[in-house]
PDB file of N, CA and C in Angstrom:
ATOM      1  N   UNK A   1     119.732  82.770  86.870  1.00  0.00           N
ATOM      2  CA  UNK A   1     121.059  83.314  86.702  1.00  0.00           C
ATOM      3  C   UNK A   1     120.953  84.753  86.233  1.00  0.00           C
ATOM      4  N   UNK A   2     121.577  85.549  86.717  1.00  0.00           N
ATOM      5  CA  UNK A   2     122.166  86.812  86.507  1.00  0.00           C
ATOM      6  C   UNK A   2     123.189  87.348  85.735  1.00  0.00           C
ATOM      7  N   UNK A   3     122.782  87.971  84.455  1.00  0.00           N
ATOM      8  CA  UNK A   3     124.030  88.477  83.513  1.00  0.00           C
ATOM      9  C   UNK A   3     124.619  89.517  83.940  1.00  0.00           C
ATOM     10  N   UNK A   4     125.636  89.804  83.609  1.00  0.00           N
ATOM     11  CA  UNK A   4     126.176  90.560  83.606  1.00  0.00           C
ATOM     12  C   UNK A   4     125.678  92.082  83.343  1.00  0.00           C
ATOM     13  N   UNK A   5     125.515  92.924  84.160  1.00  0.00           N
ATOM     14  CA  UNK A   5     124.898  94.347  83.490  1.00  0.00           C
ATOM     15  C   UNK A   5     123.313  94.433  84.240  1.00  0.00           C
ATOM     16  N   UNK A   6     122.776  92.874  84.179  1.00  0.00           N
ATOM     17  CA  UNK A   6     121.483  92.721  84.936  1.00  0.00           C
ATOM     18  C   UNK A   6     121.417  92.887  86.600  1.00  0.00           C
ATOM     19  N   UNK A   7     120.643  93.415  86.475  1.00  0.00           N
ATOM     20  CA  UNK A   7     120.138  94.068  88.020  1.00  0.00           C
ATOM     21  C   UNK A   7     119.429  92.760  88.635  1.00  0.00           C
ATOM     22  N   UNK A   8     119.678  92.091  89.693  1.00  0.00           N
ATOM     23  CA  UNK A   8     118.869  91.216  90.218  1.00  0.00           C
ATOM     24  C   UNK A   8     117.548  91.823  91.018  1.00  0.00           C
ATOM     25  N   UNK A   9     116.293  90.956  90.730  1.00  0.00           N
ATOM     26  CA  UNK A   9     114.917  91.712  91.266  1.00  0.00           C
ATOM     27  C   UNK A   9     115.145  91.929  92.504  1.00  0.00           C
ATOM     28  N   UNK A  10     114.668  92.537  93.448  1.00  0.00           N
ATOM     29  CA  UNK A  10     114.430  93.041  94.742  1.00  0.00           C
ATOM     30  C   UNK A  10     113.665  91.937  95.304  1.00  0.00           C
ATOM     31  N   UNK A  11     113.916  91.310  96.003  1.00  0.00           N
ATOM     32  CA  UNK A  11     113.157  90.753  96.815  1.00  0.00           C
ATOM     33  C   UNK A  11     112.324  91.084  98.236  1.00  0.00           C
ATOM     34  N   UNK A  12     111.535  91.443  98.095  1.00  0.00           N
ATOM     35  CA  UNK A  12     110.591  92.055  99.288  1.00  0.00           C
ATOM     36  C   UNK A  12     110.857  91.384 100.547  1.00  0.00           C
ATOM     37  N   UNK A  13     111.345  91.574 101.615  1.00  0.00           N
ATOM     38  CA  UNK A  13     111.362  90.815 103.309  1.00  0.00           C
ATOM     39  C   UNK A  13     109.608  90.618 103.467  1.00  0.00           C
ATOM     40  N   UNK A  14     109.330  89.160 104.304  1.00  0.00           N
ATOM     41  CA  UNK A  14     108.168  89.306 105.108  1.00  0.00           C
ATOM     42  C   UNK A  14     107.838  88.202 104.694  1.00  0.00           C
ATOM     43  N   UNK A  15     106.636  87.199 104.864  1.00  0.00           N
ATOM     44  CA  UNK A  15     105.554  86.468 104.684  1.00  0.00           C
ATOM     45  C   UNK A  15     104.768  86.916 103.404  1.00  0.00           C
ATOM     46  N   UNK A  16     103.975  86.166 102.624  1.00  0.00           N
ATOM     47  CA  UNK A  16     103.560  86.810 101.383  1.00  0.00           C
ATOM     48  C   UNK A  16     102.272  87.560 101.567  1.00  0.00           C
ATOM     49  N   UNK A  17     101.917  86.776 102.928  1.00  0.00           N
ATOM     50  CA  UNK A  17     100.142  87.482 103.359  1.00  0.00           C
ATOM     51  C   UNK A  17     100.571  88.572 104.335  1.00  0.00           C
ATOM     52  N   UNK A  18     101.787  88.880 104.731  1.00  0.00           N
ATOM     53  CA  UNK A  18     101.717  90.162 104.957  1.00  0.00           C
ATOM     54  C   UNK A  18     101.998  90.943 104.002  1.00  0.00           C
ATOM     55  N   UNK A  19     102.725  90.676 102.936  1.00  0.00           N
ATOM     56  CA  UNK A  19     102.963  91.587 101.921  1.00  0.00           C
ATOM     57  C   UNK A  19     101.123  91.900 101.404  1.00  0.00           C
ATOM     58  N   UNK A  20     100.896  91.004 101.329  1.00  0.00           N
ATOM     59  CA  UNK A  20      99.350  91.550 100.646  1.00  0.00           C
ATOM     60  C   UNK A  20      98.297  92.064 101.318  1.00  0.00           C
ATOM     61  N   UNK A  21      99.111  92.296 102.673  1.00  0.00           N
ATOM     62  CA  UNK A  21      97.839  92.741 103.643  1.00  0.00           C
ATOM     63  C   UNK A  21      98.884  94.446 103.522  1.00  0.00           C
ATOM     64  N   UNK A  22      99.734  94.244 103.122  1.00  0.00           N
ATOM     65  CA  UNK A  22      99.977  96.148 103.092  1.00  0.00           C
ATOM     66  C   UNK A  22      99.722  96.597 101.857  1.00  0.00           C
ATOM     67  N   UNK A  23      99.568  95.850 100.924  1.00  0.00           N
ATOM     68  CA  UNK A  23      98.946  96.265  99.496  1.00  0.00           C
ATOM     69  C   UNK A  23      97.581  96.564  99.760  1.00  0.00           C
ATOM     70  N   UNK A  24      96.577  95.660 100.964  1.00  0.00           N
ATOM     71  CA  UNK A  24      95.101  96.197 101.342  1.00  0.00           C
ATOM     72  C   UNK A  24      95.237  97.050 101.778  1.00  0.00           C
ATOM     73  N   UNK A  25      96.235  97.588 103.008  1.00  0.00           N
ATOM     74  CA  UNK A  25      95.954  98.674 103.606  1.00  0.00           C
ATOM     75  C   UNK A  25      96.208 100.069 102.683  1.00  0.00           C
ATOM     76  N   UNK A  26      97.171 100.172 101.593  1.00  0.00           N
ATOM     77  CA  UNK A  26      97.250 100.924 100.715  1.00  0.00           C
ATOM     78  C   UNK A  26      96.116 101.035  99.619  1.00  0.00           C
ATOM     79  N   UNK A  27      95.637 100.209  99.174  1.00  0.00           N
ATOM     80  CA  UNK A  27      94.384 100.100  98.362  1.00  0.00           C
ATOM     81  C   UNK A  27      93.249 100.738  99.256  1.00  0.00           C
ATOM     82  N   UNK A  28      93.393 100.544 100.214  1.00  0.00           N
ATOM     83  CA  UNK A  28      92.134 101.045 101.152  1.00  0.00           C
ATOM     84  C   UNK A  28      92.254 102.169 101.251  1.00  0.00           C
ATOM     85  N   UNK A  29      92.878 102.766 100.955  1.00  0.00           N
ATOM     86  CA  UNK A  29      93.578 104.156 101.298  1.00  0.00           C
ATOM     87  C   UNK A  29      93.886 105.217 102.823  1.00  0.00           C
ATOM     88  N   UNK A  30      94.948 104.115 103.044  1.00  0.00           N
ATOM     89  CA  UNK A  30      95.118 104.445 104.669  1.00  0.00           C
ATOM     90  C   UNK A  30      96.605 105.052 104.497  1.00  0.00           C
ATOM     91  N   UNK A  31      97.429 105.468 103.095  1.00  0.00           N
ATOM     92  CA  UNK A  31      98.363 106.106 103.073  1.00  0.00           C
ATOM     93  C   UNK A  31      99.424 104.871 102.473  1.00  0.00           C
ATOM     94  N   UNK A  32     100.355 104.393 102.946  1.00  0.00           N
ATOM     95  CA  UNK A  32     101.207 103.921 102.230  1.00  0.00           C
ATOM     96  C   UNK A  32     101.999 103.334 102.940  1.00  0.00           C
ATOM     97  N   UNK A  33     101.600 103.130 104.398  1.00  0.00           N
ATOM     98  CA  UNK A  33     101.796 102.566 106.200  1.00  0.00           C
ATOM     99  C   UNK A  33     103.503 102.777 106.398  1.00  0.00           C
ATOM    100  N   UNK A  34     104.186 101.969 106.237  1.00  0.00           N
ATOM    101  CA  UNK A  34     105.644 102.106 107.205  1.00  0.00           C
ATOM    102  C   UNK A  34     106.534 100.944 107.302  1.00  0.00           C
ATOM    103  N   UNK A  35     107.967 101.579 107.127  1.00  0.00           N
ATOM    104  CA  UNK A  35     109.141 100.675 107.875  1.00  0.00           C
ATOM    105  C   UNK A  35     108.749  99.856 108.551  1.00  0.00           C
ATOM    106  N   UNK A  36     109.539  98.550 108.413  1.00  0.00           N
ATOM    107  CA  UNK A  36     109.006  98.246 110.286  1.00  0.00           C
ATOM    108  C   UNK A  36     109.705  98.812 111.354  1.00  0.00           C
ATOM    109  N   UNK A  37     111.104  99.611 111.136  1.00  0.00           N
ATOM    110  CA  UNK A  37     111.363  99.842 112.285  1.00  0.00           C
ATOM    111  C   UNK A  37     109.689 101.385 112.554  1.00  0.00           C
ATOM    112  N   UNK A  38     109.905 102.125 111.368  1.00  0.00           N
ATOM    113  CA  UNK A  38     108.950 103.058 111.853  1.00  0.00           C
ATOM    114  C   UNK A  38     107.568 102.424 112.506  1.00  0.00           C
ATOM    115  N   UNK A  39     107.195 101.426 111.821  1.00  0.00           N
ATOM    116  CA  UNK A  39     106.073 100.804 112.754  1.00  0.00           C
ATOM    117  C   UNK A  39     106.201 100.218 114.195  1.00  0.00           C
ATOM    118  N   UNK A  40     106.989  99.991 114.508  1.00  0.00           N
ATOM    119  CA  UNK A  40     107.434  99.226 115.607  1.00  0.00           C
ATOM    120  C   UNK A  40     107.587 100.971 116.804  1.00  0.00           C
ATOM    121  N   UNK A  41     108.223 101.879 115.757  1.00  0.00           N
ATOM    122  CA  UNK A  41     107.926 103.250 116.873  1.00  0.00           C
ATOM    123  C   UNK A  41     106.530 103.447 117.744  1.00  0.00           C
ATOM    124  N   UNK A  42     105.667 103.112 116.512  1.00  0.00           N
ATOM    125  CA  UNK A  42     104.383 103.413 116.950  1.00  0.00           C
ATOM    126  C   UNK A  42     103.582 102.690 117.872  1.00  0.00           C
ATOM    127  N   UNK A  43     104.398 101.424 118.055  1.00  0.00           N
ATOM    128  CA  UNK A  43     103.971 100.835 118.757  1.00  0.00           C
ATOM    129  C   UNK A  43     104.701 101.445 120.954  1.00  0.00           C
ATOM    130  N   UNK A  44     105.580 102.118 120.243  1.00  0.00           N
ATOM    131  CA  UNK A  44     106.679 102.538 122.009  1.00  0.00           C
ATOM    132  C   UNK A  44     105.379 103.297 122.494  1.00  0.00           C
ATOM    133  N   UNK A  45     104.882 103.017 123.753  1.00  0.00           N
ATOM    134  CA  UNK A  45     103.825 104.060 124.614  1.00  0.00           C
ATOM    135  C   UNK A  45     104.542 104.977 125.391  1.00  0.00           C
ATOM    136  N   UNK A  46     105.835 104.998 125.358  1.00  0.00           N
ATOM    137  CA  UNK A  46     106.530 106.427 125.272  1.00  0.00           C
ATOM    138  C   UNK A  46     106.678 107.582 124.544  1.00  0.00           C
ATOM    139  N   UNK A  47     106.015 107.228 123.006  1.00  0.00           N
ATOM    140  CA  UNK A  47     106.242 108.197 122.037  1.00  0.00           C
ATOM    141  C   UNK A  47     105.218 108.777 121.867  1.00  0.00           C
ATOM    142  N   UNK A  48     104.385 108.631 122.672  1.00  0.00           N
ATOM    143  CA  UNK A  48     102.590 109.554 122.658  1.00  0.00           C
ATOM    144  C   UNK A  48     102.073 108.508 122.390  1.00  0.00           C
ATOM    145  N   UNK A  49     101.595 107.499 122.272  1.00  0.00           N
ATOM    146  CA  UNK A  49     100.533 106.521 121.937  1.00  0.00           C
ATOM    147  C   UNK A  49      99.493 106.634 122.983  1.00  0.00           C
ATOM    148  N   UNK A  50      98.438 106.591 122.779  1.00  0.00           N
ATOM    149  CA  UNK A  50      97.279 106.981 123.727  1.00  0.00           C
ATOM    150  C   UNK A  50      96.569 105.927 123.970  1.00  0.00           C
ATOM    151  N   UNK A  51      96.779 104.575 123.422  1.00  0.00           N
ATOM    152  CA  UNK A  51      95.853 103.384 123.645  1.00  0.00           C
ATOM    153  C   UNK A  51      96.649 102.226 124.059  1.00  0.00           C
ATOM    154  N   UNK A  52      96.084 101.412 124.926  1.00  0.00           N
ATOM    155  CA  UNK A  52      96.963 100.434 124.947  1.00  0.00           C
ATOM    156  C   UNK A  52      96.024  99.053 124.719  1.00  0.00           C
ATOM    157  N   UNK A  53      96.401  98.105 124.654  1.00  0.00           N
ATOM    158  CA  UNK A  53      96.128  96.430 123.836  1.00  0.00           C
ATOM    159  C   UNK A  53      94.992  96.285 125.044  1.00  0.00           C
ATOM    160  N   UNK A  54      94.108  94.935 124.526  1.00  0.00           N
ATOM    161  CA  UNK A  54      92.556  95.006 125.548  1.00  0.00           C
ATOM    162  C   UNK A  54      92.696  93.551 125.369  1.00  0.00           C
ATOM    163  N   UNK A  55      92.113  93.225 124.233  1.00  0.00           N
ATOM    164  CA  UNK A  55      91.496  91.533 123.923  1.00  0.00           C
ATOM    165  C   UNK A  55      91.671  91.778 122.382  1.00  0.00           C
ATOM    166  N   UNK A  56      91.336  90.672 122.060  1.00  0.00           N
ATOM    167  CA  UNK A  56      90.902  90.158 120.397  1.00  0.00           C
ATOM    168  C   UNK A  56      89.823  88.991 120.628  1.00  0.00           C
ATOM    169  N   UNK A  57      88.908  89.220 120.139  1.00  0.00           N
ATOM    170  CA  UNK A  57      87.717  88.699 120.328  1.00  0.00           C
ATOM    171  C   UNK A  57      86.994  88.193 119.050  1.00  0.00           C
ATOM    172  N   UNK A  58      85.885  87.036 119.151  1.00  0.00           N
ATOM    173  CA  UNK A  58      85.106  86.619 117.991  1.00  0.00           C
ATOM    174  C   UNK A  58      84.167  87.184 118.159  1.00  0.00           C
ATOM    175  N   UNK A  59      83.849  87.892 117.173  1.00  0.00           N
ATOM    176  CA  UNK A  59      82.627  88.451 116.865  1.00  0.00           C
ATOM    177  C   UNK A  59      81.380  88.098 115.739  1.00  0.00           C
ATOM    178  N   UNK A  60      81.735  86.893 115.216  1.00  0.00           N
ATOM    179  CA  UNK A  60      81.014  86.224 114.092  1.00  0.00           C
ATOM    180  C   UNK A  60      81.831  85.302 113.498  1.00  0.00           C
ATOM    181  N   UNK A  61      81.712  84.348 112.491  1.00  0.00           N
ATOM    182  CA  UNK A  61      82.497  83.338 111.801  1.00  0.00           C
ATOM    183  C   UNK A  61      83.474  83.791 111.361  1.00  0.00           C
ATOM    184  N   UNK A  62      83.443  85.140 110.879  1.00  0.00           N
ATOM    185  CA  UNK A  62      84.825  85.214 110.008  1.00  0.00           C
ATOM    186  C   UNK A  62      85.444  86.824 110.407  1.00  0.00           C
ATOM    187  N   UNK A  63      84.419  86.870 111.812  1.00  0.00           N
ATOM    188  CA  UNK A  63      84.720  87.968 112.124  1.00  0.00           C
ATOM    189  C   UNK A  63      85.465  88.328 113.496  1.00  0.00           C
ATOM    190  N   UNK A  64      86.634  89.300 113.714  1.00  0.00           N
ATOM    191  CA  UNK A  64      87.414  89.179 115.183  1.00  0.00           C
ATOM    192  C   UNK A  64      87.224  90.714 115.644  1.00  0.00           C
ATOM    193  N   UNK A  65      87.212  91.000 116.320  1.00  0.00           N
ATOM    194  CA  UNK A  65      87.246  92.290 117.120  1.00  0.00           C
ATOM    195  C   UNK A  65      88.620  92.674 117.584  1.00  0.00           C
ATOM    196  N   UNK A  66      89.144  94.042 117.530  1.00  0.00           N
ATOM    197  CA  UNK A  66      90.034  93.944 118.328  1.00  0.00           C
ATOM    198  C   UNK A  66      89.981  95.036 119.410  1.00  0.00           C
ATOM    199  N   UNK A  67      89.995  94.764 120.572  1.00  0.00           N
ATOM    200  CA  UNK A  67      89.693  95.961 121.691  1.00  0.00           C
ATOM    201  C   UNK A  67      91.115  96.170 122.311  1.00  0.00           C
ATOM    202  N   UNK A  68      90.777  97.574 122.222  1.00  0.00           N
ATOM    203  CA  UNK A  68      92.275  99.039 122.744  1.00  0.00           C
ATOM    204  C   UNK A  68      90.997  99.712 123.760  1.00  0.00           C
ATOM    205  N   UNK A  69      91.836  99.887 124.601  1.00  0.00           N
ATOM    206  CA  UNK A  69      91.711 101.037 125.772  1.00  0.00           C
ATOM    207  C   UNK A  69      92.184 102.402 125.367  1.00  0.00           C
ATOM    208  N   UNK A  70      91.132 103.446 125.263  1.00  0.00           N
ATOM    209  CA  UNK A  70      91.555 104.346 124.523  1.00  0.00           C
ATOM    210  C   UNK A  70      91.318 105.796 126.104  1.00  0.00           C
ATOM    211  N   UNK A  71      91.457 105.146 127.161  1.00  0.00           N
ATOM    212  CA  UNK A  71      91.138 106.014 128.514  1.00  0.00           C
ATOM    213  C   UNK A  71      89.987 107.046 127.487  1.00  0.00           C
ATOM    214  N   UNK A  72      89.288 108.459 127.878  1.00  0.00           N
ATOM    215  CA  UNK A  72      87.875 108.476 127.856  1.00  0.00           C
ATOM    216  C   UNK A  72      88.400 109.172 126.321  1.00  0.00           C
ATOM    217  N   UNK A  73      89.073 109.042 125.551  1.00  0.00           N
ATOM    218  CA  UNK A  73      89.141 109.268 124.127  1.00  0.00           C
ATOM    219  C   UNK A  73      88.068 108.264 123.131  1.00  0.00           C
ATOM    220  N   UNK A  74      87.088 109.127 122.097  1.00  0.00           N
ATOM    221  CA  UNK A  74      86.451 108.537 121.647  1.00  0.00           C
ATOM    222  C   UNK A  74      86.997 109.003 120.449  1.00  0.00           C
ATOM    223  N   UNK A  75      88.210 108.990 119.987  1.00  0.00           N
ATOM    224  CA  UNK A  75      88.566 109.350 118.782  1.00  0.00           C
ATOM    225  C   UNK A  75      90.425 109.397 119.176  1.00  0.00           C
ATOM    226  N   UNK A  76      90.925 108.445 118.414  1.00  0.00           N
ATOM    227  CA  UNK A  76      92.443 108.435 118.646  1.00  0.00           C
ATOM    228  C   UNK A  76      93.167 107.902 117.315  1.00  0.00           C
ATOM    229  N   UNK A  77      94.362 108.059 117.169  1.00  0.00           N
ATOM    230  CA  UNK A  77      94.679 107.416 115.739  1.00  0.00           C
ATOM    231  C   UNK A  77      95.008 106.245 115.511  1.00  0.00           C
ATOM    232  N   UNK A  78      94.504 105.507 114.789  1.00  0.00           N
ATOM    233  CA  UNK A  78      94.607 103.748 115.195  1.00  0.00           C
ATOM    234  C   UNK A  78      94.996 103.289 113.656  1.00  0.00           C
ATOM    235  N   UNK A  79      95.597 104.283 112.514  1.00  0.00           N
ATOM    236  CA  UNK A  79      96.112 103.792 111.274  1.00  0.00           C
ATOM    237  C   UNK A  79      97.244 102.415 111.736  1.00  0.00           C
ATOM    238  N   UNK A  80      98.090 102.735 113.200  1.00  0.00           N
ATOM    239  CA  UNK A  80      98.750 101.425 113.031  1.00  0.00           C
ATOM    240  C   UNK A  80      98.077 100.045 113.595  1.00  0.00           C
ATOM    241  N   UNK A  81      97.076 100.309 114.413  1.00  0.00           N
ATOM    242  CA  UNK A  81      96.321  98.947 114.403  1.00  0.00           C
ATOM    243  C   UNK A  81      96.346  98.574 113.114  1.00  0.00           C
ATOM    244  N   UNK A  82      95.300  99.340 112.292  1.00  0.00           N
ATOM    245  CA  UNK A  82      94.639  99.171 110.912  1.00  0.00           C
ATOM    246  C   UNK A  82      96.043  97.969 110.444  1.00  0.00           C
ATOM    247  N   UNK A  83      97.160  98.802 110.182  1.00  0.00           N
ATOM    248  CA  UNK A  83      98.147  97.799 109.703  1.00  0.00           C
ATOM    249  C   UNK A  83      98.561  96.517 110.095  1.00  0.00           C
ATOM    250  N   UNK A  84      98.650  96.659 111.518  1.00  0.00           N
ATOM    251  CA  UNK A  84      98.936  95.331 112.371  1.00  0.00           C
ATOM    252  C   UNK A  84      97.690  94.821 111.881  1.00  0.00           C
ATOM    253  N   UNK A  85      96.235  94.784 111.314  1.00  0.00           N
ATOM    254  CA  UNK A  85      95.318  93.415 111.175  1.00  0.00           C
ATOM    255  C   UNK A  85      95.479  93.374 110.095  1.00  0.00           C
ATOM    256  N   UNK A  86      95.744  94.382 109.042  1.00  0.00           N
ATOM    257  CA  UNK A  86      96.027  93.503 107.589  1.00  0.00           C
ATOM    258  C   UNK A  86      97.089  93.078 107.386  1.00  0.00           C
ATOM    259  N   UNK A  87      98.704  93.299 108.262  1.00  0.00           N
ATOM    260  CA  UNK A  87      99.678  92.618 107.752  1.00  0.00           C
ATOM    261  C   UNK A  87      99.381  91.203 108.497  1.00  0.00           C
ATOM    262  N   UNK A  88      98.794  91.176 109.434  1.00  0.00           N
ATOM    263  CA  UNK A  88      98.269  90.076 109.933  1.00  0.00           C
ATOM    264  C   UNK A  88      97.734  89.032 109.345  1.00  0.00           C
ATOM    265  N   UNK A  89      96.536  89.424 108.125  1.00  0.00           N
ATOM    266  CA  UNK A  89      95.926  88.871 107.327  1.00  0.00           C
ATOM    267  C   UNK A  89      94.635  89.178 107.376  1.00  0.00           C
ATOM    268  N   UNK A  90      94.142  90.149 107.856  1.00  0.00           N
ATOM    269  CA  UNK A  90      93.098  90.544 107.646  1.00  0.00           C
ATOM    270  C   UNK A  90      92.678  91.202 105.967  1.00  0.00           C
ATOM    271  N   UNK A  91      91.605  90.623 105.646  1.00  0.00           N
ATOM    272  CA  UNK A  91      90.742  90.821 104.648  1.00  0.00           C
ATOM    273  C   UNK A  91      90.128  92.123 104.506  1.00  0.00           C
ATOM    274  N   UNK A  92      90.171  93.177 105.359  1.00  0.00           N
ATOM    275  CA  UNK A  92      89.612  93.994 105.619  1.00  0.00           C
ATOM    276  C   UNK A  92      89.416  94.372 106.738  1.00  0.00           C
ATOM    277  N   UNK A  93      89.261  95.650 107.419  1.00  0.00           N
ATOM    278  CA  UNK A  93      89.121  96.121 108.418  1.00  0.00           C
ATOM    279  C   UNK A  93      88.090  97.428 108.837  1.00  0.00           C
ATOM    280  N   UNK A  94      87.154  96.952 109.389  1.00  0.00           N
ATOM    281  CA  UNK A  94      86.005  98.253 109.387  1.00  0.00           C
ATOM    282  C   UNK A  94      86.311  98.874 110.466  1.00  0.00           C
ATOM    283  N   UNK A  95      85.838 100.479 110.132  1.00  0.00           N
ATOM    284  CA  UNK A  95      86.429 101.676 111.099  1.00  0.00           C
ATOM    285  C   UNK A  95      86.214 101.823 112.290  1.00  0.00           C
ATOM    286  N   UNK A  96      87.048 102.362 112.974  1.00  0.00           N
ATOM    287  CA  UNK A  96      87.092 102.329 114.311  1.00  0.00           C
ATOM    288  C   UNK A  96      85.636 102.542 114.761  1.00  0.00           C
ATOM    289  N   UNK A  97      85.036 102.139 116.028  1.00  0.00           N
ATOM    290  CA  UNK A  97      83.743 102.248 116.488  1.00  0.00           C
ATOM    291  C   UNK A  97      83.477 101.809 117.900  1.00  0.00           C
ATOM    292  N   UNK A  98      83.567 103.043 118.740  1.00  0.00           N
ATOM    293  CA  UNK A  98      83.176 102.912 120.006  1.00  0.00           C
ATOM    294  C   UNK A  98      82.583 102.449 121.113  1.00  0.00           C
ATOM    295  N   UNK A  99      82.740 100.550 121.605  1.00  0.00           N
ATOM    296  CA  UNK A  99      81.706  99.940 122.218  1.00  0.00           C
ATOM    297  C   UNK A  99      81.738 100.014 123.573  1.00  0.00           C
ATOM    298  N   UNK A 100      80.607  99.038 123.949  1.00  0.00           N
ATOM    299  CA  UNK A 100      80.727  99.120 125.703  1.00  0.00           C
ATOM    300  C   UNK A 100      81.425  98.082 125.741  1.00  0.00           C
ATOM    301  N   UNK A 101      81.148  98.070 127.278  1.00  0.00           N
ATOM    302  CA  UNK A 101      82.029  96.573 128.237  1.00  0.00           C
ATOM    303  C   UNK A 101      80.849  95.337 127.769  1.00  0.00           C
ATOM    304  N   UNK A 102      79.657  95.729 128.064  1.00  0.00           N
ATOM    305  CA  UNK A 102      79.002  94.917 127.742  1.00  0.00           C
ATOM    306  C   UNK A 102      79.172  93.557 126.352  1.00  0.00           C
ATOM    307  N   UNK A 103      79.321  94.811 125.503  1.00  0.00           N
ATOM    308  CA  UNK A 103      79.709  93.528 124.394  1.00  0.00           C
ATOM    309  C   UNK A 103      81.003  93.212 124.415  1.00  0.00           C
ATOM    310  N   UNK A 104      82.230  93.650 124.943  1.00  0.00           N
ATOM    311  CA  UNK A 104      82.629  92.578 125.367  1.00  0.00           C
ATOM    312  C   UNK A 104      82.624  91.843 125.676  1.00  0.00           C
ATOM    313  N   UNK A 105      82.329  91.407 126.764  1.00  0.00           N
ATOM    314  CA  UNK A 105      81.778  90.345 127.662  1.00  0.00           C
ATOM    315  C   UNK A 105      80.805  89.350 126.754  1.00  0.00           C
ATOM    316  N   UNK A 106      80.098  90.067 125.797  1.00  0.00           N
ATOM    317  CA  UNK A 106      79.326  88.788 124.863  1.00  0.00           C
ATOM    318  C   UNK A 106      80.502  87.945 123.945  1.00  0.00           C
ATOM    319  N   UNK A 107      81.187  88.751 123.847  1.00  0.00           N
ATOM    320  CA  UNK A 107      82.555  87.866 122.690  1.00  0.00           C
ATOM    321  C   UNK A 107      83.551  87.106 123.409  1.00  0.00           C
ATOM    322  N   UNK A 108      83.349  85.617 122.886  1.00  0.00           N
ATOM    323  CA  UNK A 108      85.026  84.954 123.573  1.00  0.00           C
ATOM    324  C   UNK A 108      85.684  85.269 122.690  1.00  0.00           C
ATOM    325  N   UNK A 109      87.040  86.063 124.123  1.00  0.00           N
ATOM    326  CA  UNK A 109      88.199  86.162 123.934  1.00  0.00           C
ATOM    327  C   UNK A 109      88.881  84.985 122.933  1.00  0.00           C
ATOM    328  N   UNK A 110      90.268  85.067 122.420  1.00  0.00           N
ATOM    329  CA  UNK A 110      91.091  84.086 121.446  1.00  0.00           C
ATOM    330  C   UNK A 110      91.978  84.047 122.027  1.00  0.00           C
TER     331      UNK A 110
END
């Protein structure tokens, strides 16, 4: 119950493991990520986005890959992936890193 004069707490929108997967991505120090409508911009490949979606792949027990087509860019900005796998629930996310087709092809797809 709420008195009078008392401010009721804020209740945060979302799932609780996404809330704590944007507290990782902020702890990690990837900035302080976004709205969802602003995230959801970043996702329009009308607004300059330079990569588009590939696979998600296993790459070990507790480990997933996620492959973007980045056409012959070996360097693009992928802070909103980063977000999409920790609001996801990712535990962590190691930095972007440039593979072949080959290892693809070693990882089943999910």
């Amino acid at each position: 119950m709420v008195r009078r004069g008392q401010r009721r707490p804020r209740r945060r929108a979302g799932p609780g493991f996404a809330r704590r997967g944007a507290e990782r991505f902020v702890a990690a120090g990837h900035g302080a990520g976004w709205s969802l409508q602003g995230w959801l911009t970043e996702f329009d490949h009308d607004s300059g986005r330079w990569w588009s979606w590939w696979d998600l792949t296993r790459s070990g027990d507790r480990t997933l890959s996620l492959w973007v087509d980045a056409g012959a860019e070996s360097f693009f900005a992928c802070d909103d992936l980063r977000w999409a796998a920790y609001t996801a629930g990712a535990a962590s996310v190691a930095p972007h890193v440039p593979r072949d087709r080959a290892d693809w092809l070693r990882e089943p797809s999910l």
